[in-house]
Protein backbone atom coordinates (compact mmCIF):
# COMPACT_ATOMS: atom_id res chain seq x y z
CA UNK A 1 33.84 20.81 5.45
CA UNK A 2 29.88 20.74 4.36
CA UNK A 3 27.71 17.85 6.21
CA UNK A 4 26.28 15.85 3.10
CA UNK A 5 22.97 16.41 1.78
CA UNK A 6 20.73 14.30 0.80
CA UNK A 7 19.56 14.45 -2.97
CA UNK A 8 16.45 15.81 -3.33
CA UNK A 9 13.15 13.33 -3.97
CA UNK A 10 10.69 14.54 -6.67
CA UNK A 11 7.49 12.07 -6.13
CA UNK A 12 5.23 12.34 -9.12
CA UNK A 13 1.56 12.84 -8.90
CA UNK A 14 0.79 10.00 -7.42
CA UNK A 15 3.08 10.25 -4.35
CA UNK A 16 5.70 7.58 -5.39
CA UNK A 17 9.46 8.15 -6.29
CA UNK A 18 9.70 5.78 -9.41
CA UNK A 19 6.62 4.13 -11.42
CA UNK A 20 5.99 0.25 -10.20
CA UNK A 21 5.31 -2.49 -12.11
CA UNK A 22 4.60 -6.93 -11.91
CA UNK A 23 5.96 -8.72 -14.00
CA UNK A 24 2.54 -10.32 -15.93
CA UNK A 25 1.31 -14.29 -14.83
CA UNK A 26 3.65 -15.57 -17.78
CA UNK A 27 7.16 -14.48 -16.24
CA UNK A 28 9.81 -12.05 -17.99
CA UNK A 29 13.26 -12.31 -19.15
CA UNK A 30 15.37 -9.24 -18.22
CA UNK A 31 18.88 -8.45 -19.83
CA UNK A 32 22.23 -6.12 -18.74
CA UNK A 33 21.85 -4.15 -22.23
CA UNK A 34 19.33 -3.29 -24.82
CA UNK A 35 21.98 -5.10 -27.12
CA UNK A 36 21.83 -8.21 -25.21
CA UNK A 37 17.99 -7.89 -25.00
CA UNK A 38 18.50 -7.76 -29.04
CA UNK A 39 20.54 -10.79 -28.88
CA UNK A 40 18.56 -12.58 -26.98
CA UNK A 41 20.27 -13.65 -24.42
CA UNK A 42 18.72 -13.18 -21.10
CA UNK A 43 20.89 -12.23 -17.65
CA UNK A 44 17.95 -13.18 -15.44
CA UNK A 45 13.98 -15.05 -15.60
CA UNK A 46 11.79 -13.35 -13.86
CA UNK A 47 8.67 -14.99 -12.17
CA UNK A 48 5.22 -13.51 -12.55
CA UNK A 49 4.44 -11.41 -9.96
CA UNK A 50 7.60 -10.31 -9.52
CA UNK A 51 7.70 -6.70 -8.43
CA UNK A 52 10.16 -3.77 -10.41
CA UNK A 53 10.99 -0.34 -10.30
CA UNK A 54 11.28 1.45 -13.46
CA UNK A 55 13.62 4.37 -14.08
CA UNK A 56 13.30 5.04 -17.66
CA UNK A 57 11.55 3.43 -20.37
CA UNK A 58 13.08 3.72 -24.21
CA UNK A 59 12.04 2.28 -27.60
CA UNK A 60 14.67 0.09 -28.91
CA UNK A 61 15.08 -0.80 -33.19
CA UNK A 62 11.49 -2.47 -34.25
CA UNK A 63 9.53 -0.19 -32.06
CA UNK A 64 9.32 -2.54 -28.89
CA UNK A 65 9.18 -0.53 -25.55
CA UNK A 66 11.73 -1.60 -22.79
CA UNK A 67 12.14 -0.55 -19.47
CA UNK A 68 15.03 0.17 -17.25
CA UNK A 69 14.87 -0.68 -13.57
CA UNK A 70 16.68 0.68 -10.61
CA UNK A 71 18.63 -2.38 -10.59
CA UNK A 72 19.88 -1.81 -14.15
CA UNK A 73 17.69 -4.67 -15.64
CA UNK A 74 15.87 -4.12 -19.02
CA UNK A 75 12.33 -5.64 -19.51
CA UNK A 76 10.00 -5.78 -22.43
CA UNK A 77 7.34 -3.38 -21.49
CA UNK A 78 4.85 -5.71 -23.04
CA UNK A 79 5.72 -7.79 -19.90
CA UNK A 80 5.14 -5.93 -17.05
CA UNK A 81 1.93 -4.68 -15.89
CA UNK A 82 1.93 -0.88 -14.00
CA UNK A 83 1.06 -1.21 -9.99
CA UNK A 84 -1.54 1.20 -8.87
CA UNK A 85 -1.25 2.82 -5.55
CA UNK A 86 -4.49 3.03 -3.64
CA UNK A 87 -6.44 6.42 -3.77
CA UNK A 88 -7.55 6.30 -0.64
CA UNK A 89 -5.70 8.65 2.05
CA UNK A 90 -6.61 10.19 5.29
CA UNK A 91 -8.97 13.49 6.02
CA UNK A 92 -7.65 16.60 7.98
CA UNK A 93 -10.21 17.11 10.44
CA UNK A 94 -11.34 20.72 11.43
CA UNK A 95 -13.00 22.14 14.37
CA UNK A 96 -16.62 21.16 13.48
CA UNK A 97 -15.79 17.20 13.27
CA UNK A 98 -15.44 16.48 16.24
CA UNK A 99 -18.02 14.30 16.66
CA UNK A 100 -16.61 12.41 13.93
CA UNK A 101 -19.72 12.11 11.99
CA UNK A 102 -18.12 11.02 8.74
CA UNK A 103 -16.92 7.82 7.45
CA UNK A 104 -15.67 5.86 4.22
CA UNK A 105 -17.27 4.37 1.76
CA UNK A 106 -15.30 1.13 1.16
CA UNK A 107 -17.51 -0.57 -1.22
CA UNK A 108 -16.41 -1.19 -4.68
CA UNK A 109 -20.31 -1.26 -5.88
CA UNK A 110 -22.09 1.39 -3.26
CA UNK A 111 -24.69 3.09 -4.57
CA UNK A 112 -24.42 6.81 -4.71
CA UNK A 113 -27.23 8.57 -5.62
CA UNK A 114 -27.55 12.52 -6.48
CA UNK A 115 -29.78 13.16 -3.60
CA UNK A 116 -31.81 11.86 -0.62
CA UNK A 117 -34.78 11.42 -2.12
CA UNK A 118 -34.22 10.26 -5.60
CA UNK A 119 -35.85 7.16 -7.46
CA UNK A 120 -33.05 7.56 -9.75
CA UNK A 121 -30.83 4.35 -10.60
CA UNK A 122 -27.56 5.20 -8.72
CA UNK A 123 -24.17 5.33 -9.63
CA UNK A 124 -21.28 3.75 -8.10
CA UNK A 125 -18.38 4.75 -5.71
CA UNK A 126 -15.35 3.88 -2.83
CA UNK A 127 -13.25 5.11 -0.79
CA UNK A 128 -15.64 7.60 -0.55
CA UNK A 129 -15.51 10.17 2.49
CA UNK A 130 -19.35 10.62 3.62
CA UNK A 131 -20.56 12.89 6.43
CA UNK A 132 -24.15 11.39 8.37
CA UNK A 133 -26.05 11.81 11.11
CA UNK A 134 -26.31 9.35 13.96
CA UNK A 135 -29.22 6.84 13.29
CA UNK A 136 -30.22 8.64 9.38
CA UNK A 137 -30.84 6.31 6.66
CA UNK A 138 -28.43 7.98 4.30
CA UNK A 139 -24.79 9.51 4.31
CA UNK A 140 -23.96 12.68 2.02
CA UNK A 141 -20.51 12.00 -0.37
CA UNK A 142 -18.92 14.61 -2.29
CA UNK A 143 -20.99 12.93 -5.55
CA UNK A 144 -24.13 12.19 -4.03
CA UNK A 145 -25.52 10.54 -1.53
CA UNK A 146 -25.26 6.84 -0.40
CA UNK A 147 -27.25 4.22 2.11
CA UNK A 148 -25.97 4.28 5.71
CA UNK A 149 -24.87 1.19 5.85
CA UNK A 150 -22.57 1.53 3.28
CA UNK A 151 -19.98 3.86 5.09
CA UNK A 152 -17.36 1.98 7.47
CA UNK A 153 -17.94 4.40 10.60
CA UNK A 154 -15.03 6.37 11.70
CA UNK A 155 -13.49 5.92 15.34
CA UNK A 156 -10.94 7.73 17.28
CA UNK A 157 -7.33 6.27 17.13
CA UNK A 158 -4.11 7.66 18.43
CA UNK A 159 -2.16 9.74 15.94
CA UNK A 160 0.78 7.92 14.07
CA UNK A 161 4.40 8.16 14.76
């Protein structure tokens, strides 16, 4: 007899299994059936906030969109909102940064200018990886360039488990 296998997990571009969504400030009803949903009879009242996983999405009669979640629910996609997950993510380091003379820009409003020197209004970026010297006055990004003191400086820490 075969040990079981586990299925196989597909995560979509943006590194989750299923797509997320709240359930918007004014609260949801959810049904067992796109016929009940019809009816109008909800199964459950969900509160805003409240956080789903959606497995499909169809239209139903009238051209509403509903979604399915992964605990058979279906919500009017008017009432949910999608999650986002964070872009930030971690940096492989190579032999050269060893001094760890990068950083992040964490700012939501940093400016980011398209070189050192430029009078130029700048534009804005975060979660920004920046590489600067110890003590300079500004820190290179892949888009430009930013003050120094917008970069949260990068430390050592022990490698996760």
């Amino acid at each position: 007899m075969d040990d079981p296998v586990a299925p196989a997990r597909n995560p979509g571009p943006d590194g989750l299994l299923r797509s997320y969504f709240f359930v918007r400030h004014e609260g949801a009803s959810a049904y067992a059936s796109l016929d009940e949903a019809q009816e109008g009879t909800p199964d459950r009242e969900l509160e805003g906030g409240w956080g789903v996983a959606v497995v499909e999405q169809r239209a139903a009669p009238g051209g509403s969109r509903w979604a399915r979640t992964s605990k058979g629910l279906w919500i009017d996609a008017q009432d949910l909102g999608a999650a986002r997950p964070s872009l930030f993510h971690g940096e492989a380091l190579g032999p050269g940064d060893a001094a760890l003379d990068l950083a992040w820009v964490v700012s939501e409003r940093a400016p980011v200018w398209p070189d050192a020197t430029t009078k130029k209004k700048p534009a804005s970026s975060s979660c920004t990886r920046s590489r600067s010297a110890a003590g300079a006055s500004a820190s290179a990004t892949p888009s430009g360039w930013t003050r120094a003191t917008s970069p949260a400086p990068t430390r050592p820490r022990p490698r996760p488990r």
